[in-house]
C-alpha atoms as a PDB file:
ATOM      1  CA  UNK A   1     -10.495  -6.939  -5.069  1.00  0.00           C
ATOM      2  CA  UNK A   2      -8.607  -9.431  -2.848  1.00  0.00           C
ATOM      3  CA  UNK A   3     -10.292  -8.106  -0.283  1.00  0.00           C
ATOM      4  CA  UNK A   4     -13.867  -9.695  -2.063  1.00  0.00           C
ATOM      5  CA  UNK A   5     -12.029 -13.171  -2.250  1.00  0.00           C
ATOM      6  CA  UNK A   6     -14.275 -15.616   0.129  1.00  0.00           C
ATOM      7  CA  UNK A   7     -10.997 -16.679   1.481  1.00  0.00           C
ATOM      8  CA  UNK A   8      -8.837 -13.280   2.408  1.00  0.00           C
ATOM      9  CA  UNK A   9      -9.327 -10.272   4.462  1.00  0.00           C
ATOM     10  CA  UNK A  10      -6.997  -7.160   3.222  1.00  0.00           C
ATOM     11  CA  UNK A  11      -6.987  -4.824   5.725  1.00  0.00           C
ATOM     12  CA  UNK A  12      -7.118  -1.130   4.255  1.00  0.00           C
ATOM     13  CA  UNK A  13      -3.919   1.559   4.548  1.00  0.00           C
ATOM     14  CA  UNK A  14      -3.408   0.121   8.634  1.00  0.00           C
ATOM     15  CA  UNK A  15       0.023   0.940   8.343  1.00  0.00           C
ATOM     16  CA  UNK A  16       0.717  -1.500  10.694  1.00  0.00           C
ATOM     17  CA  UNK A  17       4.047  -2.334   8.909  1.00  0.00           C
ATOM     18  CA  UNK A  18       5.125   0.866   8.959  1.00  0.00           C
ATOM     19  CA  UNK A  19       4.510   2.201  12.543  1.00  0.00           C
ATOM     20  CA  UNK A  20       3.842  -0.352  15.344  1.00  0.00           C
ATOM     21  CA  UNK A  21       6.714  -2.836  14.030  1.00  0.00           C
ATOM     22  CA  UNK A  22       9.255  -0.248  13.352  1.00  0.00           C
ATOM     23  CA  UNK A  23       7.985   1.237  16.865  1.00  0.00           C
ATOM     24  CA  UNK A  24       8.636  -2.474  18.411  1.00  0.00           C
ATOM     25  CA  UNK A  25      11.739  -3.135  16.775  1.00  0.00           C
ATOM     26  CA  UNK A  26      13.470   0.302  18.207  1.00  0.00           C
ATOM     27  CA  UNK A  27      12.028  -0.121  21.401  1.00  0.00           C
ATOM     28  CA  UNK A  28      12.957  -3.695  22.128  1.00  0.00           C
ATOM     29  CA  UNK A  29      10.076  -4.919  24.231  1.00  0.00           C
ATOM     30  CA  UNK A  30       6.942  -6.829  24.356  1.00  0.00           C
ATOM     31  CA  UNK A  31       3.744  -5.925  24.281  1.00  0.00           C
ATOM     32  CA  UNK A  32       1.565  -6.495  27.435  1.00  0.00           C
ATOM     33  CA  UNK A  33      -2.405  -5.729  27.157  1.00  0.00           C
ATOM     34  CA  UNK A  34      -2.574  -2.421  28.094  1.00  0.00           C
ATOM     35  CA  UNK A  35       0.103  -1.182  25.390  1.00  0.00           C
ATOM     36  CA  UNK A  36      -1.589  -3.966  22.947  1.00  0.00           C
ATOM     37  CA  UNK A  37      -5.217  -1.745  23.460  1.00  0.00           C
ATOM     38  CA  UNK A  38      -3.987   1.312  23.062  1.00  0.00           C
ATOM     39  CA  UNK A  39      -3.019   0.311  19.386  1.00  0.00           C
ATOM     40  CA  UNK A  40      -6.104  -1.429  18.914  1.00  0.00           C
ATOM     41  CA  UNK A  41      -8.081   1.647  20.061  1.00  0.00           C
ATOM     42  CA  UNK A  42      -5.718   4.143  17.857  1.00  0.00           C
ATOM     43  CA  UNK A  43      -6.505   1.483  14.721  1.00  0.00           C
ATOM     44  CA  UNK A  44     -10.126   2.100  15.497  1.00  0.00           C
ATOM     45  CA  UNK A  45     -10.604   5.817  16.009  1.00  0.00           C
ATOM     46  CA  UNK A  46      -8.789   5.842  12.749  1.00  0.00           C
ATOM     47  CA  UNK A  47      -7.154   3.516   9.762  1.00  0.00           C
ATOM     48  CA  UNK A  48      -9.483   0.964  10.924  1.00  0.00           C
ATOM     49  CA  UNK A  49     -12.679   3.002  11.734  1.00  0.00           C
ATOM     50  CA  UNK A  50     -14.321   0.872   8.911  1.00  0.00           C
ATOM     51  CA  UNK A  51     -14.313  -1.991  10.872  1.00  0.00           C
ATOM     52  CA  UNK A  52     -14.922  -1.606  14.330  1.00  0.00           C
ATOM     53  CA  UNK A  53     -15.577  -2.640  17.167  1.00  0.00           C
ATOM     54  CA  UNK A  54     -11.950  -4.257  16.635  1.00  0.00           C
ATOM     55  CA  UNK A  55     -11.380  -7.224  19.082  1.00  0.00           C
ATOM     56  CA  UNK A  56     -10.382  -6.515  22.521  1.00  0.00           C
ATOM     57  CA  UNK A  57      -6.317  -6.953  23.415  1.00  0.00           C
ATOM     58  CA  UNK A  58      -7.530  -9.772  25.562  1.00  0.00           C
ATOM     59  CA  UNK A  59      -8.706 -11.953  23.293  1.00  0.00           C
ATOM     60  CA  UNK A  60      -6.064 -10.887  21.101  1.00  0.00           C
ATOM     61  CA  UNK A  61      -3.750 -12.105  23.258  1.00  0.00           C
ATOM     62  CA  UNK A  62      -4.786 -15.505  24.656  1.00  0.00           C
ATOM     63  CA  UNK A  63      -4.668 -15.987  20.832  1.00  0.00           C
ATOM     64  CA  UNK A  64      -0.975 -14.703  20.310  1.00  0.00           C
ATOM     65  CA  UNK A  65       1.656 -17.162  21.121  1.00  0.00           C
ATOM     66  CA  UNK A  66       4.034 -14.566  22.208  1.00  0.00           C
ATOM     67  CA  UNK A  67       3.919 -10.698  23.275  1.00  0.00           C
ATOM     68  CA  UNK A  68       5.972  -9.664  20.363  1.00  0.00           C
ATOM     69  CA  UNK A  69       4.447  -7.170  17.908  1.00  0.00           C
ATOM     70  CA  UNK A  70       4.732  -9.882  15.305  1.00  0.00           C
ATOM     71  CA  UNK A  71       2.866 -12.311  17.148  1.00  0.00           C
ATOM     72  CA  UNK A  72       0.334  -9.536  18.031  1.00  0.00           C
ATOM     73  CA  UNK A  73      -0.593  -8.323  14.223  1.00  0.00           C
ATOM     74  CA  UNK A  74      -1.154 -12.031  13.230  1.00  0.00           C
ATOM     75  CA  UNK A  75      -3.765 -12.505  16.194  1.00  0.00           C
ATOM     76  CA  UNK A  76      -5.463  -9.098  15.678  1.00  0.00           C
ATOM     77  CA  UNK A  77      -5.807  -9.423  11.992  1.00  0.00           C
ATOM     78  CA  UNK A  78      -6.427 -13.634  12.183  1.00  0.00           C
ATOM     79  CA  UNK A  79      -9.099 -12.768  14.578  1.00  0.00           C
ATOM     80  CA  UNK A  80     -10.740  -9.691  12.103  1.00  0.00           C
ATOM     81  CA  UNK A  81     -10.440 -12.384   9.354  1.00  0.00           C
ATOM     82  CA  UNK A  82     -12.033 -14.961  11.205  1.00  0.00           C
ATOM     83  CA  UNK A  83     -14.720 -12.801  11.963  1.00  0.00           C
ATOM     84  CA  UNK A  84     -15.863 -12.226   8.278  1.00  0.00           C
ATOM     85  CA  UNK A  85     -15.259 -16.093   8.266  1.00  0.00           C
ATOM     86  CA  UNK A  86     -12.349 -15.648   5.959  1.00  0.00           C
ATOM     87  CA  UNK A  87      -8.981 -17.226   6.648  1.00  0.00           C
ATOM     88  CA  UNK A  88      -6.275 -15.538   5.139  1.00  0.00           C
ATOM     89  CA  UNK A  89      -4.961 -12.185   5.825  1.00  0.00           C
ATOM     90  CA  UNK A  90      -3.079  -9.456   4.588  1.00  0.00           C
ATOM     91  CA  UNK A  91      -2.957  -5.231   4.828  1.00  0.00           C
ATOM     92  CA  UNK A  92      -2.320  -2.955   1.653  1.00  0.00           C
ATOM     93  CA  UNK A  93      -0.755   0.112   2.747  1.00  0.00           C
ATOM     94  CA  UNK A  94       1.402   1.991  -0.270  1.00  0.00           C
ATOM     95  CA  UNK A  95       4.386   3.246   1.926  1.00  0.00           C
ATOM     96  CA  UNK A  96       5.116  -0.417   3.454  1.00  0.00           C
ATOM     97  CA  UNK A  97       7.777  -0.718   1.198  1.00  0.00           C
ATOM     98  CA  UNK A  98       9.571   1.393   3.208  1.00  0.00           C
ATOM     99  CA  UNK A  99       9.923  -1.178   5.695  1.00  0.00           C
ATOM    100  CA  UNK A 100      10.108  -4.464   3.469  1.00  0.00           C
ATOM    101  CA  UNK A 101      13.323  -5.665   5.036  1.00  0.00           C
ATOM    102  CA  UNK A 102      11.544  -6.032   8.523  1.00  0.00           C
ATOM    103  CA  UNK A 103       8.610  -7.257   7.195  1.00  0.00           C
ATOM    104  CA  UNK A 104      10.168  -9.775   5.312  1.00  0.00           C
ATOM    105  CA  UNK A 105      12.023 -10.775   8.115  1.00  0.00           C
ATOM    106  CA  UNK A 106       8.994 -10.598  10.708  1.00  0.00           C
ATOM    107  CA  UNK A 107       6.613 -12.540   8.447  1.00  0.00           C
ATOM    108  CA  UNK A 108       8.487 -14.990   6.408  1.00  0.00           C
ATOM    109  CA  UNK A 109       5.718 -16.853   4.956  1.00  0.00           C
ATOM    110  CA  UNK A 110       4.406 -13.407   3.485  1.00  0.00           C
ATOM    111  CA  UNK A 111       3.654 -12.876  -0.079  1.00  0.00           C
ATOM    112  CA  UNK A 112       4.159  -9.296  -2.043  1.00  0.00           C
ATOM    113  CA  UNK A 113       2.532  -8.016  -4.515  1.00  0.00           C
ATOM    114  CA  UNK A 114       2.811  -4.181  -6.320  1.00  0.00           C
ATOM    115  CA  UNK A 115       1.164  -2.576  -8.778  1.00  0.00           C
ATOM    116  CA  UNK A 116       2.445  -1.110 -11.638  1.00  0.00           C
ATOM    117  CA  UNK A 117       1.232   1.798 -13.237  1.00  0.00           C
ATOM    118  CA  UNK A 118       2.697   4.261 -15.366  1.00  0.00           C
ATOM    119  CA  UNK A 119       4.443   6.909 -13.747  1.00  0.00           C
ATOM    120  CA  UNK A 120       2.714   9.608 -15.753  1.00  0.00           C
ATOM    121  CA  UNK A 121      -0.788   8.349 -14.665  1.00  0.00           C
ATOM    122  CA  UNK A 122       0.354   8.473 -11.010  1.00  0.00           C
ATOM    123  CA  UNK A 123       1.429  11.772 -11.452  1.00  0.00           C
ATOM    124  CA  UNK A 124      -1.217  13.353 -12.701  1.00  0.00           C
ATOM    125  CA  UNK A 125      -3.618  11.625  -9.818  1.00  0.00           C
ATOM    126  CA  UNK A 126      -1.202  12.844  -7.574  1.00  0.00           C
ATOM    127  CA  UNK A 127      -1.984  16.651  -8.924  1.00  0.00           C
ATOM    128  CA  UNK A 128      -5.711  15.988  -8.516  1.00  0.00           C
ATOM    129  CA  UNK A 129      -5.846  13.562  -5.078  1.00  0.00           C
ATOM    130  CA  UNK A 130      -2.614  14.639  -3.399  1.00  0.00           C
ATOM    131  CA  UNK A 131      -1.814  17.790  -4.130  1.00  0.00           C
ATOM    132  CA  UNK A 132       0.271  18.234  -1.414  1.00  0.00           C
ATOM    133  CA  UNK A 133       3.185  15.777  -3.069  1.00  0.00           C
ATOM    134  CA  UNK A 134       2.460  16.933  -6.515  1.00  0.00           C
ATOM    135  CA  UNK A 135       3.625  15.575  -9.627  1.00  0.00           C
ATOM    136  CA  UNK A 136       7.202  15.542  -8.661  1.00  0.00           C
ATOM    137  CA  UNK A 137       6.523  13.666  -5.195  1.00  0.00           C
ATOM    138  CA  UNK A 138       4.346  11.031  -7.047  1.00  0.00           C
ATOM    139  CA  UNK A 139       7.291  10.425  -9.105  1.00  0.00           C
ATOM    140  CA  UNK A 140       9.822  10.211  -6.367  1.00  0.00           C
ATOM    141  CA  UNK A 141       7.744   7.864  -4.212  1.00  0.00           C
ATOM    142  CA  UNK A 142       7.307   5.679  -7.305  1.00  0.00           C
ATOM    143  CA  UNK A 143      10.547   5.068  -7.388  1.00  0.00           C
ATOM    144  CA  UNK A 144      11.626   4.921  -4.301  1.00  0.00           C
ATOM    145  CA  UNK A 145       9.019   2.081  -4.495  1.00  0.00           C
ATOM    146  CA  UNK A 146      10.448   0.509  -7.051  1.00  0.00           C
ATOM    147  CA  UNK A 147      13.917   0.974  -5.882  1.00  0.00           C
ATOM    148  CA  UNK A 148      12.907  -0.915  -2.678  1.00  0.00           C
ATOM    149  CA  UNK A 149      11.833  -3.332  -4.437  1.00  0.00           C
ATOM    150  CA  UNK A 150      14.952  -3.841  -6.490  1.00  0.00           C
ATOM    151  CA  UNK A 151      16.989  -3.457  -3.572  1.00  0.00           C
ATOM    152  CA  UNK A 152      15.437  -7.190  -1.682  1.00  0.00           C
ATOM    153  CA  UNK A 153      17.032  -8.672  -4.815  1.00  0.00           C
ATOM    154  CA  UNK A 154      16.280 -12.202  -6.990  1.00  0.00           C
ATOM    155  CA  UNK A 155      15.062 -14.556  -4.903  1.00  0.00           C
ATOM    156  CA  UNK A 156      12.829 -11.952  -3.379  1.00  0.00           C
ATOM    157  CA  UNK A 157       9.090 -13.311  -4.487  1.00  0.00           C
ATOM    158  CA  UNK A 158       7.187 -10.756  -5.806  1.00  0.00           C
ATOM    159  CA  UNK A 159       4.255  -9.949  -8.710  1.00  0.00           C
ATOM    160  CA  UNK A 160       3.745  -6.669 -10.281  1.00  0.00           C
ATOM    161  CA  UNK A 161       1.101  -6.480 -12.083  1.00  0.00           C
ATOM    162  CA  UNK A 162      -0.120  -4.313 -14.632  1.00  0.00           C
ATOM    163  CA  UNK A 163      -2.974  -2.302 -14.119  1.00  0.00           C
ATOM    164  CA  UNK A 164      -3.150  -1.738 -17.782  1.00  0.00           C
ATOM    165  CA  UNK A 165      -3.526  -5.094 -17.719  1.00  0.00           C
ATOM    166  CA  UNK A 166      -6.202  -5.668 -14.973  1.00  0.00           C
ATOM    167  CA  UNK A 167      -8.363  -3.012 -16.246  1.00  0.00           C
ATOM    168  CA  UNK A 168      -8.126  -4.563 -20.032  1.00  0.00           C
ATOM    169  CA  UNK A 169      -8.921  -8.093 -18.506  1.00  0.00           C
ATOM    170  CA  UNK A 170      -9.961  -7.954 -14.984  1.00  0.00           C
ATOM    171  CA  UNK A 171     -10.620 -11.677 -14.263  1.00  0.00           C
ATOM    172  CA  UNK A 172      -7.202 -13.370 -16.195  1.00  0.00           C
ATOM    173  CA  UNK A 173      -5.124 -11.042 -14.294  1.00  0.00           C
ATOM    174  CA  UNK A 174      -7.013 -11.633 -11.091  1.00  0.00           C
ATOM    175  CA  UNK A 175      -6.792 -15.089 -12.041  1.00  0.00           C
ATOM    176  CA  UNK A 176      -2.620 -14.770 -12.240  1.00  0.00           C
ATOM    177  CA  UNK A 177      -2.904 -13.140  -8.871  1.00  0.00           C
ATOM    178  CA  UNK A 178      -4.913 -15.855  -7.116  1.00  0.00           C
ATOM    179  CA  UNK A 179      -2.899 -18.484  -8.492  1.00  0.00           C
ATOM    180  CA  UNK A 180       0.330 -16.705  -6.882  1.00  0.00           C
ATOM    181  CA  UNK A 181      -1.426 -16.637  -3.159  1.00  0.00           C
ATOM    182  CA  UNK A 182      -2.120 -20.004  -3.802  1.00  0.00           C
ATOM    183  CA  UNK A 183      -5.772 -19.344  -3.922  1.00  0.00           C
ATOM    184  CA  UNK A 184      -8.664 -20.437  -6.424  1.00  0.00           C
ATOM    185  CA  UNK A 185     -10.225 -17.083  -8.823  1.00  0.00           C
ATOM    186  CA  UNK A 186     -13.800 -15.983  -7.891  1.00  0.00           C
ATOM    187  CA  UNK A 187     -15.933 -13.756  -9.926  1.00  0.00           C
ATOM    188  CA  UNK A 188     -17.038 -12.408  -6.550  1.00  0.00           C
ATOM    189  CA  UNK A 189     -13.591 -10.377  -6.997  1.00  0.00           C
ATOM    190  CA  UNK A 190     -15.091  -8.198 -10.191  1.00  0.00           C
ATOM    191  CA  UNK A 191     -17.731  -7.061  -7.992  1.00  0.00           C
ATOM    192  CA  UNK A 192     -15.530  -5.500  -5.262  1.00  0.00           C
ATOM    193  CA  UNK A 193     -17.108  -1.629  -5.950  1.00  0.00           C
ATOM    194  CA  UNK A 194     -20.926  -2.981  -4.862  1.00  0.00           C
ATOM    195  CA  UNK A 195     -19.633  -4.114  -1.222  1.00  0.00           C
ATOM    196  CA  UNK A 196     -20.401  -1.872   1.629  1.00  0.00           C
ATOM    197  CA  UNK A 197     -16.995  -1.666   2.823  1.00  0.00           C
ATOM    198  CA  UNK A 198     -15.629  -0.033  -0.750  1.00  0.00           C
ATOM    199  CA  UNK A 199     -18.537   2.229  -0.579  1.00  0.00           C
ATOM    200  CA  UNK A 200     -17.618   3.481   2.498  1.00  0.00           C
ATOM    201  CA  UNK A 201     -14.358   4.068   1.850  1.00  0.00           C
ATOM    202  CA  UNK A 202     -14.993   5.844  -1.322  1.00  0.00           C
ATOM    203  CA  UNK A 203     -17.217   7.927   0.237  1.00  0.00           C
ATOM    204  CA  UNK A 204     -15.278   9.166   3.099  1.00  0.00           C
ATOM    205  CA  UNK A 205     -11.820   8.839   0.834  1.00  0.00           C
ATOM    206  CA  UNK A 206     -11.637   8.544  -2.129  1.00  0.00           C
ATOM    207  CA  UNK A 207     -14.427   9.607  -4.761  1.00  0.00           C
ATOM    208  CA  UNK A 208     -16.777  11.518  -1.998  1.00  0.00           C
ATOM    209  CA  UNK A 209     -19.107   9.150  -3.723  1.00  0.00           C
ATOM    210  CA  UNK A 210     -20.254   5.676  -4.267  1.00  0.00           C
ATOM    211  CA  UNK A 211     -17.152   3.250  -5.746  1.00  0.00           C
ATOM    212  CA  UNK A 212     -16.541   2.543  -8.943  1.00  0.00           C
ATOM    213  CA  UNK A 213     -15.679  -0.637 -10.864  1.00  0.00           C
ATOM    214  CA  UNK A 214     -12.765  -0.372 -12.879  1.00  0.00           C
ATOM    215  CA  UNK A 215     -12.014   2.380 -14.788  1.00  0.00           C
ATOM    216  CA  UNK A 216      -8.923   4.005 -17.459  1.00  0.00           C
ATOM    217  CA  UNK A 217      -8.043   7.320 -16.387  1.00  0.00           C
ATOM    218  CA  UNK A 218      -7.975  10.043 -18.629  1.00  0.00           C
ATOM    219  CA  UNK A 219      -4.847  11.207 -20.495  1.00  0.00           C
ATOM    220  CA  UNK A 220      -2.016  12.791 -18.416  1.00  0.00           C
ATOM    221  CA  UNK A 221      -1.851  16.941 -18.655  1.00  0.00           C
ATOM    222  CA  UNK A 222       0.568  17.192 -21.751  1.00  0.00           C
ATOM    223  CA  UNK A 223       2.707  20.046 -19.449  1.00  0.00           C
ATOM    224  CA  UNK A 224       4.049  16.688 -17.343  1.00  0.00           C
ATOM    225  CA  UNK A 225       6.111  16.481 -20.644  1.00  0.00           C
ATOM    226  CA  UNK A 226       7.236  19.292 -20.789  1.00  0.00           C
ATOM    227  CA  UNK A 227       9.744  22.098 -19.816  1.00  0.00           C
ATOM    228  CA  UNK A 228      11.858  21.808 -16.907  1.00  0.00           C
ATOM    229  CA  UNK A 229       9.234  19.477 -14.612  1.00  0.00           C
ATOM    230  CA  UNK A 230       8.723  17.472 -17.949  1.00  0.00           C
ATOM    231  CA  UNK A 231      13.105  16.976 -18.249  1.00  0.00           C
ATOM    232  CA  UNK A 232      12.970  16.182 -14.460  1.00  0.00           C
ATOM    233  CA  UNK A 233      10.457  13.513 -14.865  1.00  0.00           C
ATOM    234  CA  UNK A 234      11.357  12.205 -17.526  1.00  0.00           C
ATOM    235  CA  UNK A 235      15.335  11.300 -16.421  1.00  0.00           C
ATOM    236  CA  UNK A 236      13.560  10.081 -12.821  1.00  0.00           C
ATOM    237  CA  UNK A 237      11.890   7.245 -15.185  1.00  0.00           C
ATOM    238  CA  UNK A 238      14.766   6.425 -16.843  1.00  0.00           C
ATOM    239  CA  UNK A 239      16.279   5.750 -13.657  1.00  0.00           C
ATOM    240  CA  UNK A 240      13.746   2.804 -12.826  1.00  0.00           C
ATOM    241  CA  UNK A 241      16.231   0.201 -11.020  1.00  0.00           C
ATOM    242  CA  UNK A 242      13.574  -2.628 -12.247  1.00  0.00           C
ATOM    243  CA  UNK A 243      14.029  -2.273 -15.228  1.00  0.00           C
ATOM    244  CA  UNK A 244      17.945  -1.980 -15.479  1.00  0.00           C
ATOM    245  CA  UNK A 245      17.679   1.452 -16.262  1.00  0.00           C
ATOM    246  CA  UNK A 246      20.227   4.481 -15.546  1.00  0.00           C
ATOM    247  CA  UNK A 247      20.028   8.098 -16.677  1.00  0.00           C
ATOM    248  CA  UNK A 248      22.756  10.254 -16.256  1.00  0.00           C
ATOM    249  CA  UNK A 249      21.416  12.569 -14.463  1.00  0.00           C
ATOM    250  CA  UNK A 250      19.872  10.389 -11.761  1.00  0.00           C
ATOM    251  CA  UNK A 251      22.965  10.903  -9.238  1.00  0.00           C
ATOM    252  CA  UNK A 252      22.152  15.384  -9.611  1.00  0.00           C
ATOM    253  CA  UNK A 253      18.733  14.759  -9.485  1.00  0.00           C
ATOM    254  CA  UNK A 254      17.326  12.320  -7.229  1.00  0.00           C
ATOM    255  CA  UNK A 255      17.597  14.241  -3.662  1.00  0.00           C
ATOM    256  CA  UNK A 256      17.471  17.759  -4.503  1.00  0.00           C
ATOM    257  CA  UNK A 257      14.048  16.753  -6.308  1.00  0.00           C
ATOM    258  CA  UNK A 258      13.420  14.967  -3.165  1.00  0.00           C
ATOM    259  CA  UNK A 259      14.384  17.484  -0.854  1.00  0.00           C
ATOM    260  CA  UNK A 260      12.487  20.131  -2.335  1.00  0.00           C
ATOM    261  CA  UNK A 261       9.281  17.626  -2.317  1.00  0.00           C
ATOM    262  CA  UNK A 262       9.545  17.055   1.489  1.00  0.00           C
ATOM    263  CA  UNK A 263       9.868  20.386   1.577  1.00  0.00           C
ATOM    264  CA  UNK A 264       7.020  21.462  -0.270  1.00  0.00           C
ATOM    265  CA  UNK A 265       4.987  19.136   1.336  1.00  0.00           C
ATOM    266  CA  UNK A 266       5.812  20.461   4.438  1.00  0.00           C
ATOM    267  CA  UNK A 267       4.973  23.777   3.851  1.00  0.00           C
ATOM    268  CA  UNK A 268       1.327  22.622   2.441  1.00  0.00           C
ATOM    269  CA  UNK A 269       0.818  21.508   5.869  1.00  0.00           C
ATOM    270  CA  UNK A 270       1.997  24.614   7.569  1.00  0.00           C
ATOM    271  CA  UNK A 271      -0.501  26.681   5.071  1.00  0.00           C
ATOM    272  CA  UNK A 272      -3.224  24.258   5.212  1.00  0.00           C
END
């Protein structure tokens, strides 16, 4: 939807924030042009197949003020921005919250936003999208999410919004979110499912179909209430940092549900 704004360019799941400034930061060094293609080329063949050819580290860096990886994301996605003759940027990848204290500190004129959902809907998209988390990894990455969040503290500016809320009035709650990038609402955003870009990626990620405009999802399977998945759940919600919660049970819980997530995931990907 931002991404339909006449003004901003969102770049889609780059994971820039979570790979090549981590990367950076252990390494201590600068990027010089060779080092600077090789990312763009990697972005291409892959997170950013969508929108290639991707400019060339040259021009990318006459553009960059410095050879820092900081200096090199604004220039590579200023220049991609430019190109659709937009000029804001930003990326939306899910896991950057992983890495919010860099990225807070690497971009400091950033803004954040996060979407809130309920926990049972995630879940049960998780058992038909992502079956390799599960329900129980949907719920531990929400809030881990939401921990991160809580953990940048008060003066950390941030909007969650609602996607109840967006999908019950699309265009006031786009309107809130324009307002807090300091940018004027356009209907344009409504239409973001009939651009070619959301098609594509809904075809080759998503819905293995066209995109779709905004839509409820159905009811959450009844046995995510229930029995001994429902009890662990349920006392992982009532943990949510964000809102002030604590369950008793959080501190026995929390990492051998995680463990056994990571775990199961990684045994998917052994078997599959």
């Amino acid at each position: 939807m931002l991404n339909s704004h006449p003004g901003i360019f969102i770049a889609n799941e780059a994971k820039v924030f979570v790979r090549l400034l981590p990367r950076m930061e252990k390494e201590g060094r600068s990027l010089d042009e060779r080092a600077g293609q090789e990312v763009i080329t990697a972005l291409e063949h892959n997170e950013l197949y969508y929108l290639s050819p991707l400019p060339e580290a040259g021009d990318v860096f006459r553009q960059a003020k410095t050879l820092d990886a900081t200096s090199f994301i604004r220039s590579l996605f200023s220049a991609i921005a430019a190109r659709e003759g937009k000029g804001r940027w930003g990326e939306k990848t899910a896991v950057a919250y992983r890495q919010l204290p860099l990225i807070r500190s690497s971009f400091p004129d950033a803004v954040y936003i996060g979407l809130d959902r309920d926990p049972y809907e995630i879940a049960a998209s998780y058992m038909r999208v992502n079956p390799k988390w599960g329900a129980l990894g949907a719920i531990i990455h929400w809030l881990d999410f939401r921990r991160a969040v809580a953990a940048q503290g008060p003066e950390f500016e941030f909007l969650m919004v609602s996607y109840e809320a967006l999908v019950n009035d699309p265009a006031a709650t786009l309107a809130d979110v324009c307002e807090f990038v300091g940018e004027t609402y356009e209907s344009a955003m409504l239409d973001f499912y009939k651009t070619g870009r959301a098609n594509t990626l809904a075809v080759d990620e998503t819905f293995k179909g066209p995109a779709r405009p905004l839509y409820r999802t159905s009811e959450p399977p009844a046995k995510l209430r229930r029995g001994l998945t429902g009890f662990v759940i349920k006392q992982l919600i009532q943990a949510d940092p964000i809102q002030g919660r604590r369950s008793v049970f959080d501190g026995f819980l929390y990492m051998p549900v995680k463990i056994w997530v990571i775990g199961r995931a990684a045994l998917w990907e052994l078997l599959n």
